[in-house]
Protein backbone atom coordinates (compact mmCIF):
# COMPACT_ATOMS: atom_id res chain seq x y z
CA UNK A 1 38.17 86.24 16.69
CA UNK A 2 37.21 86.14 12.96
CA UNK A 3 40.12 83.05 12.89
CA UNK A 4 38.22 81.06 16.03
CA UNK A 5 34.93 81.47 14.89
CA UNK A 6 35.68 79.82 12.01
CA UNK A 7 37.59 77.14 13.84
CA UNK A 8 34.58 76.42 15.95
CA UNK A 9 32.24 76.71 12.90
CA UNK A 10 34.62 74.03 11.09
CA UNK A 11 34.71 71.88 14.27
CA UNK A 12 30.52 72.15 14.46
CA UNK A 13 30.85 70.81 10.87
CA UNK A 14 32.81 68.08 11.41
CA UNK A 15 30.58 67.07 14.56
CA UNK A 16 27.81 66.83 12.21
CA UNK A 17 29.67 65.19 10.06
CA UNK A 18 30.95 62.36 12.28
CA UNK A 19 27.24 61.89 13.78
CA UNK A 20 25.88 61.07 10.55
CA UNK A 21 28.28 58.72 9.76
CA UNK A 22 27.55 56.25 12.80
CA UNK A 23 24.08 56.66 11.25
CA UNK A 24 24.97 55.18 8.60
CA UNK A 25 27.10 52.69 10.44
CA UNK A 26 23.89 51.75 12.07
CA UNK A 27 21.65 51.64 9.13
CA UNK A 28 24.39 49.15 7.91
CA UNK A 29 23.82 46.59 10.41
CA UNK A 30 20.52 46.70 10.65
CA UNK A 31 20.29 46.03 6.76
CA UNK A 32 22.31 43.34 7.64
CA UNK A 33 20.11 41.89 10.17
CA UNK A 34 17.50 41.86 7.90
CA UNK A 35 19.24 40.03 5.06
CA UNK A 36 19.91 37.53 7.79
CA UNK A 37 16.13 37.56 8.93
CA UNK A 38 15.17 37.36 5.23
CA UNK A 39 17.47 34.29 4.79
CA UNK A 40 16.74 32.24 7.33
CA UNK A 41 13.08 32.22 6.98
CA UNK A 42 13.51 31.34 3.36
CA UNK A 43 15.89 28.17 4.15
CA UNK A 44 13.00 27.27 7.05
CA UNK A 45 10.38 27.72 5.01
CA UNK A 46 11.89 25.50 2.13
CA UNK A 47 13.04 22.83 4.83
CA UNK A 48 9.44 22.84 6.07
CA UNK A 49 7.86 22.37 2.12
CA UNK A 50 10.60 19.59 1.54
CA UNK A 51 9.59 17.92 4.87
CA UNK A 52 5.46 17.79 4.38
CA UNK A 53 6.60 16.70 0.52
CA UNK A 54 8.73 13.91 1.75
CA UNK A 55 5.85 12.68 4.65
CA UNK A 56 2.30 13.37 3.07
CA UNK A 57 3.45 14.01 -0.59
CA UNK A 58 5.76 12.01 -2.59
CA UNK A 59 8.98 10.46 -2.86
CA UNK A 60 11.25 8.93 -5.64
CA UNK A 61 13.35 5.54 -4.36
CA UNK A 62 15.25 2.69 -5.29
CA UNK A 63 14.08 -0.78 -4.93
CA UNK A 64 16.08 -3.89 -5.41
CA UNK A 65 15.95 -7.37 -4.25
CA UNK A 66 14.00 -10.47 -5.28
CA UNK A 67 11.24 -10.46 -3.36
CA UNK A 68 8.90 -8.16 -5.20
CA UNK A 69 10.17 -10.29 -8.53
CA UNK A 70 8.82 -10.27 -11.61
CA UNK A 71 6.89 -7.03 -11.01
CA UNK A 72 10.51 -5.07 -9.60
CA UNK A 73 13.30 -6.28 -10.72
CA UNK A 74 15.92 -7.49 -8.83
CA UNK A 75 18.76 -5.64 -10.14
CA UNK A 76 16.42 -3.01 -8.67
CA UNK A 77 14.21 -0.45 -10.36
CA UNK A 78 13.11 3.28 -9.11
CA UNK A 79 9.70 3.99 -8.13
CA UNK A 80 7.23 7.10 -7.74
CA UNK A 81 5.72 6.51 -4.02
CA UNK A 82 3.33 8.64 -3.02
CA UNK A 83 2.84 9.37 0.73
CA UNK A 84 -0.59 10.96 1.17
CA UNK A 85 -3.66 9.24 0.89
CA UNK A 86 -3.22 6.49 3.03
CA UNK A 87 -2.83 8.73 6.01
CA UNK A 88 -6.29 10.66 4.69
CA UNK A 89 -8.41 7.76 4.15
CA UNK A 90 -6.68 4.96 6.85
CA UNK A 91 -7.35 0.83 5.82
CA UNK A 92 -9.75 -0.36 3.52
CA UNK A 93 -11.81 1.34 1.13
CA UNK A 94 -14.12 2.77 3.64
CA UNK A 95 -11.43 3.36 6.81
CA UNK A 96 -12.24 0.69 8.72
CA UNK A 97 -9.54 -0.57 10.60
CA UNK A 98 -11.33 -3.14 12.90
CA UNK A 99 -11.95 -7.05 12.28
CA UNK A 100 -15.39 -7.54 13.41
CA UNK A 101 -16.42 -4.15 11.71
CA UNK A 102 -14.94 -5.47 8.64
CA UNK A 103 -16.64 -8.90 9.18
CA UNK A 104 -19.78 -7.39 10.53
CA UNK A 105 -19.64 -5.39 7.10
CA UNK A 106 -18.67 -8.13 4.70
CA UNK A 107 -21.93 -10.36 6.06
CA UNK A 108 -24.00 -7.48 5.31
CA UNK A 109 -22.84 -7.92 1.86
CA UNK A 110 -23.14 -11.12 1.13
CA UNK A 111 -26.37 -11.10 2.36
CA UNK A 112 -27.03 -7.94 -0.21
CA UNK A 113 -25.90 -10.20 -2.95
CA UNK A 114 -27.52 -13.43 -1.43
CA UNK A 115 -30.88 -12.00 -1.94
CA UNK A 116 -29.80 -9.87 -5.24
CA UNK A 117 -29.20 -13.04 -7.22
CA UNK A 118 -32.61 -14.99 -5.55
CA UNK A 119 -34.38 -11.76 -6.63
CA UNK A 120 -32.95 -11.99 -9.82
CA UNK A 121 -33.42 -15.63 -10.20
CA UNK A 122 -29.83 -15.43 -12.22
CA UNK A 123 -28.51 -19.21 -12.21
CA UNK A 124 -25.43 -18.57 -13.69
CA UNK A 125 -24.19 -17.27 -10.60
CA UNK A 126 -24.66 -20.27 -8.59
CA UNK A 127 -22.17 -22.96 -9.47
CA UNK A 128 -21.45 -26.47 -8.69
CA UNK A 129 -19.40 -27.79 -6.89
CA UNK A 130 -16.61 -30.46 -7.30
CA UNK A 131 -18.32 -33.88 -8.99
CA UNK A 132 -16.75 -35.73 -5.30
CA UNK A 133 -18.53 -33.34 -3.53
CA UNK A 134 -22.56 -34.33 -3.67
CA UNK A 135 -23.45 -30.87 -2.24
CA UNK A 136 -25.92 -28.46 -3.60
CA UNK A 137 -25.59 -25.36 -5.62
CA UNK A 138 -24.92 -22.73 -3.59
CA UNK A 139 -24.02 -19.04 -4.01
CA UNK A 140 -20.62 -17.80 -4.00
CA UNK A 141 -19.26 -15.25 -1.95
CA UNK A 142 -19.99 -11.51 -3.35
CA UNK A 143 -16.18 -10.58 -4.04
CA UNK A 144 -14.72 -12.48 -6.57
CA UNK A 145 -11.07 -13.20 -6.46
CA UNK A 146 -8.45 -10.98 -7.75
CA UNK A 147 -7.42 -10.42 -11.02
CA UNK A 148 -3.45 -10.87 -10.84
CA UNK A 149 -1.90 -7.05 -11.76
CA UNK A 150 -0.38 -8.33 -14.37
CA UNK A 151 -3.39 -9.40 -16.44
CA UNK A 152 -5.60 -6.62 -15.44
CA UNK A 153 -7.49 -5.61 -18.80
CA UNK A 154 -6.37 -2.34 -20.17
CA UNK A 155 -9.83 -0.88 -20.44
CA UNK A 156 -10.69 1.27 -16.73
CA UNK A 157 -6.90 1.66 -16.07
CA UNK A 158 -7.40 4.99 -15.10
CA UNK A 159 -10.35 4.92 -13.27
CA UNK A 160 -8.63 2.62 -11.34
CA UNK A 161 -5.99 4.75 -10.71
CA UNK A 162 -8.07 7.20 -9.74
CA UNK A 163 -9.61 4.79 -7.07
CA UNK A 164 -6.40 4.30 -5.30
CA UNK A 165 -6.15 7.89 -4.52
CA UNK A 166 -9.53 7.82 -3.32
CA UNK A 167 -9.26 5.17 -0.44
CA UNK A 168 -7.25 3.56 1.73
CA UNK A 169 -4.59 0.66 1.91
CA UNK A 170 -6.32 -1.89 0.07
CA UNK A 171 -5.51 -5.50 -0.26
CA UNK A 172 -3.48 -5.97 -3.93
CA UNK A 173 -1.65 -2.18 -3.19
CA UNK A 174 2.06 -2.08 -3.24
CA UNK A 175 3.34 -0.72 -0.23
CA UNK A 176 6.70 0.90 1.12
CA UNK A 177 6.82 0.03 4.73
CA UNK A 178 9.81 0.97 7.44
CA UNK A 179 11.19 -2.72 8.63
CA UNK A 180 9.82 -3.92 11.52
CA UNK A 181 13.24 -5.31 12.88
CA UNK A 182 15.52 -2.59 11.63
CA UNK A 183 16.55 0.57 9.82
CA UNK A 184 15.50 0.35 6.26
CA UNK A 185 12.39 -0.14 4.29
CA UNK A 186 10.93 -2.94 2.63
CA UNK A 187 8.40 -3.17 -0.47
CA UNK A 188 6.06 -5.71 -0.25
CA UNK A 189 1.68 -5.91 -1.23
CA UNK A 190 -0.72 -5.90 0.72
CA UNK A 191 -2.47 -9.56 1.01
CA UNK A 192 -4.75 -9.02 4.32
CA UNK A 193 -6.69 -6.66 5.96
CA UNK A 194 -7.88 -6.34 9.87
CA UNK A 195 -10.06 -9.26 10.58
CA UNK A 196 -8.80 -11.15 7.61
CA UNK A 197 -8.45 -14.86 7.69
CA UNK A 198 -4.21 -16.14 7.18
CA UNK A 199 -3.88 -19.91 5.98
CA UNK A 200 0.07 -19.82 6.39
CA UNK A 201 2.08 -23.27 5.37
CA UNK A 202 4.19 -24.52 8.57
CA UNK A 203 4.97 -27.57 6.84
CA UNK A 204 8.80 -28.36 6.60
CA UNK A 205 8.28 -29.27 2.54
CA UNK A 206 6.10 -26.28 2.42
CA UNK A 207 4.48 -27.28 -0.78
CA UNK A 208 1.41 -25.88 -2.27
CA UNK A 209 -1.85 -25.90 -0.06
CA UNK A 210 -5.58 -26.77 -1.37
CA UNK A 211 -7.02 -23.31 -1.08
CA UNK A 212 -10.72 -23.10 0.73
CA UNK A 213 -12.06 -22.03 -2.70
CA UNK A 214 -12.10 -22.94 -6.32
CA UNK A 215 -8.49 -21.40 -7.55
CA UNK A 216 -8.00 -20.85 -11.13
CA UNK A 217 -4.54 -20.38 -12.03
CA UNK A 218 -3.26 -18.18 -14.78
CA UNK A 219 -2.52 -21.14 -16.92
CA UNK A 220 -6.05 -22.24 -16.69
CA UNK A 221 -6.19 -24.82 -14.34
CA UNK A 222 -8.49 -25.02 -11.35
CA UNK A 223 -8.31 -26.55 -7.49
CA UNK A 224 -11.06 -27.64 -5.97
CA UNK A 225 -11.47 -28.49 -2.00
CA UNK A 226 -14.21 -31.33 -0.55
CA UNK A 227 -17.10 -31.18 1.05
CA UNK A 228 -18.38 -28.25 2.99
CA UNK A 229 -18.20 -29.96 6.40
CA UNK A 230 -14.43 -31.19 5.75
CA UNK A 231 -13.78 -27.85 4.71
CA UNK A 232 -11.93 -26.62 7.94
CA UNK A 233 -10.46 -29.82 8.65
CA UNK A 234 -8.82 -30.28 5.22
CA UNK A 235 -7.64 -26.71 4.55
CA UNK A 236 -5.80 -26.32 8.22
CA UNK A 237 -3.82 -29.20 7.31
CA UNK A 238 -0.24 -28.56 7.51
CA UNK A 239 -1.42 -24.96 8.12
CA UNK A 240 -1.15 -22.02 10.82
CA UNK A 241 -4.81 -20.12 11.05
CA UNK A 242 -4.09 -16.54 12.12
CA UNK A 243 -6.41 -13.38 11.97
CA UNK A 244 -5.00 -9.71 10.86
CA UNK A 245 -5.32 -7.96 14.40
CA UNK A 246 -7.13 -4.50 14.57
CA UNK A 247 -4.82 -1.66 12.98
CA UNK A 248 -2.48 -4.53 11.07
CA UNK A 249 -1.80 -5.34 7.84
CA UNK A 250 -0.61 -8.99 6.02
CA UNK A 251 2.02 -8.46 3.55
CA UNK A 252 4.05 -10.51 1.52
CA UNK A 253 6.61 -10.71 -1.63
CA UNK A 254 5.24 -11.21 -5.03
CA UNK A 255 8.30 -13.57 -5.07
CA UNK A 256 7.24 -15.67 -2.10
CA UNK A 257 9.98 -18.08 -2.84
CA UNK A 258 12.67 -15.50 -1.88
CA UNK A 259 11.02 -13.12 0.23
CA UNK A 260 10.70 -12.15 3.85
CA UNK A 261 8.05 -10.79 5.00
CA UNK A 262 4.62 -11.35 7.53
CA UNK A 263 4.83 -15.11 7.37
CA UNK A 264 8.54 -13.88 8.93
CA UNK A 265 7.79 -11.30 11.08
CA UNK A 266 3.69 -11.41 11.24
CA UNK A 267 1.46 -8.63 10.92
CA UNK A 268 2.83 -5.30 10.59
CA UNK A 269 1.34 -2.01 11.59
CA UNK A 270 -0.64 -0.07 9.50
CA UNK A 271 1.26 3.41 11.16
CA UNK A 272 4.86 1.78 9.61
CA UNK A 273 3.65 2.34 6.11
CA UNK A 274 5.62 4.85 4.80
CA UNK A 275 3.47 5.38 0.94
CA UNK A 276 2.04 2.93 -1.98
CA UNK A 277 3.90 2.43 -4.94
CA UNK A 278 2.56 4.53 -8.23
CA UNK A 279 4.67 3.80 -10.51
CA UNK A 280 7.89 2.66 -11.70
CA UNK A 281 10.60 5.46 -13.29
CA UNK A 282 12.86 3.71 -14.64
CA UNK A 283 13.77 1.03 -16.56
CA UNK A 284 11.02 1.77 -19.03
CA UNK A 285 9.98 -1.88 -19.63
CA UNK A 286 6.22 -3.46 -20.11
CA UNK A 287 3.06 -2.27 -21.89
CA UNK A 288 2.66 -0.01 -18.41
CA UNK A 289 4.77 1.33 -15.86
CA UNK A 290 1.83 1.46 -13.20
CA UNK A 291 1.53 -0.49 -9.78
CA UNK A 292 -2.08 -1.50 -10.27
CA UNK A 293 -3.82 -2.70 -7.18
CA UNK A 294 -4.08 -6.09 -7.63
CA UNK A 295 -3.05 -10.13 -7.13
CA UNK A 296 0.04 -10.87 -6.81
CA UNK A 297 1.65 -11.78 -10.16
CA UNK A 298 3.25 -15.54 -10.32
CA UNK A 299 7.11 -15.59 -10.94
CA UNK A 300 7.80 -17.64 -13.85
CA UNK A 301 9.16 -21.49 -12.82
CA UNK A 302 8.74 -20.79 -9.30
CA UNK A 303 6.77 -22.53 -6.85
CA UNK A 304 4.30 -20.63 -5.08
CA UNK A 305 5.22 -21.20 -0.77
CA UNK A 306 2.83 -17.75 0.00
CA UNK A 307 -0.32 -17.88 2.43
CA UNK A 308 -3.85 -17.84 1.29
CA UNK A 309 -5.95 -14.95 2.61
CA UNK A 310 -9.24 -15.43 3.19
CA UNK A 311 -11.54 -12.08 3.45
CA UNK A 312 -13.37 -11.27 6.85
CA UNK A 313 -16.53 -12.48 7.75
CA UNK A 314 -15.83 -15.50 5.51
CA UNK A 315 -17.98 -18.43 6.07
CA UNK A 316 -17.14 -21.15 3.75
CA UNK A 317 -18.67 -19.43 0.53
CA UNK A 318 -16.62 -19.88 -2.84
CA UNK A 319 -14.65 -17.42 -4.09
CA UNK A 320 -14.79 -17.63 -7.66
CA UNK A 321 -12.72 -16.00 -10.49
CA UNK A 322 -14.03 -12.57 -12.24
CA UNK A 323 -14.56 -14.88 -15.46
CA UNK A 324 -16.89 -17.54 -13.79
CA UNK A 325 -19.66 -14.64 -13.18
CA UNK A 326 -20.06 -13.91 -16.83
């Protein structure tokens, strides 16, 4: 009896012996489980922070071709795009992504600085016109032309960096947009906004056009258009008028020799932007490596076959270089 009890005692042990081990055997895959758990979340949440940084934060890309020549090179160059504020603050520096708002806007302006320089009397703003042209002095238009980016002084370079973070797609920005026509992207700046006015050549010799404004060229030298009534008539000579529809933007090549772009494939949406343009990486060449918003810079020995933009609500005024108003 002594001999059985024991037995069963022994076999009660190992009972309680095997039920702990498939305990364990379950604690085992349930550890496992949660590895898994712990895992995947981790590789979802990183996938998720690499996603919103690639589509609202920034990027780092190559860009090559001639087009954007001589501010990228084109044995190509890699850029800092950042992909964020022009989704936050839309077109423009206020948002405004409609033509007559724009114009409506622009005419409130000018009539701002219309009666800001008869208030102030200041002559120097008003300047004459071209000797053949017997009009009167008149004022010019409140925005002056662009400074070309390459020849922006050095003095408020970071304030106006910090104004490109600040507001939207502005005309002079370099842009990163997905090609209309195919997979890829392009790089191109931004020449017109919604409402905008495009003077593009559709003559077969497509030679330089007289702009609708005094130009001064960064050599110096200056174009000058006739009289105010043969204004229209003179500058749509060999010429296409188009306007930037709602929601679109006007971009060309610095390079507009060697460059295809809106004059190709017109307007493109404002939602195919993909980011502006920083800053270049690498090669570490020039006094700066920023993408200033700004004119387009002029490729040396190369004639210039680009469109001229002129801004919404535009009605004939001059548009005079930053240098004439001092």
């Amino acid at each position: 009896m002594a001999e059985k009890e024991a037995a069963a005692g022994g076999g009660g042990s190992g009972g309680g012996s095997g039920g702990g081990g498939s305990e364990q055997t379950g604690g085992g895959i349930m550890d496992d489980v949660m590895f898994a758990r712990m895992i995947l979340g981790r590789a979802l949440a990183a996938y998720g922070l690499v996603h919103v940084v690639q589509d609202y934060g920034f990027e780092f890309t190559m860009c090559e071709g001639l087009s954007m020549c001589p501010t990228i090179w084109p044995s190509g160059e890699l850029i800092f795009v950042e992909r964020g504020t022009h989704r936050w603050f839309g077109i423009g520096k206020d948002g405004v992504d409609v033509g007559e708002e724009r114009a409506a806007q622009a005419r409130r302006h000018q009539r701002q600085y219309i009666q800001q320089c008869k208030n102030q009397d200041q002559q120097q703003t008003k300047i004459k016109r071209h000797p053949n042209d017997h009009a009167d002095e008149t004022i010019p238009w409140y925005e002056p032309q662009q400074i070309a980016a390459d020849q922006l002084p050095s003095s408020g370079k970071w304030k106006r960096f910090w104004e490109r973070f600040t507001t939207g797609i502005c005309v002079g920005d370099v842009v990163v947009l997905q090609h209309p026509d195919r997979d890829g992207t392009v790089c191109k700046r931004v020449l017109g906004l919604p409402g905008d006015l495009v003077l593009s050549d559709t003559s077969p010799q497509k030679k330089r056009r007289r702009p609708p404004f005094r130009l001064v060229h960064p050599d110096g030298t200056e174009e000058f258009i006739e009289d105010e009534e043969k204004k229209v008539q003179k500058t749509l000579e060999g010429t296409e008028l188009l306007v930037v529809p709602d929601g679109h933007l006007w971009v060309e090549g610095d390079n507009s020799v060697n460059s295809l772009d809106s004059r190709s494939y017109g307007a493109l949406p404002a939602s195919l932007v993909l980011g502006r343009v920083v800053c270049r990486i690498w090669p570490l060449r020039g006094p700066s490596a920023i993408m200033e918003r700004g004119g387009r810079p002029m490729p040396p020995d190369q004639p210039f076959t680009g469109s001229t933009i002129l801004p919404a609500g535009y009605e004939g005024e001059l548009i005079l270089s930053p240098s004439q108003l001092n």
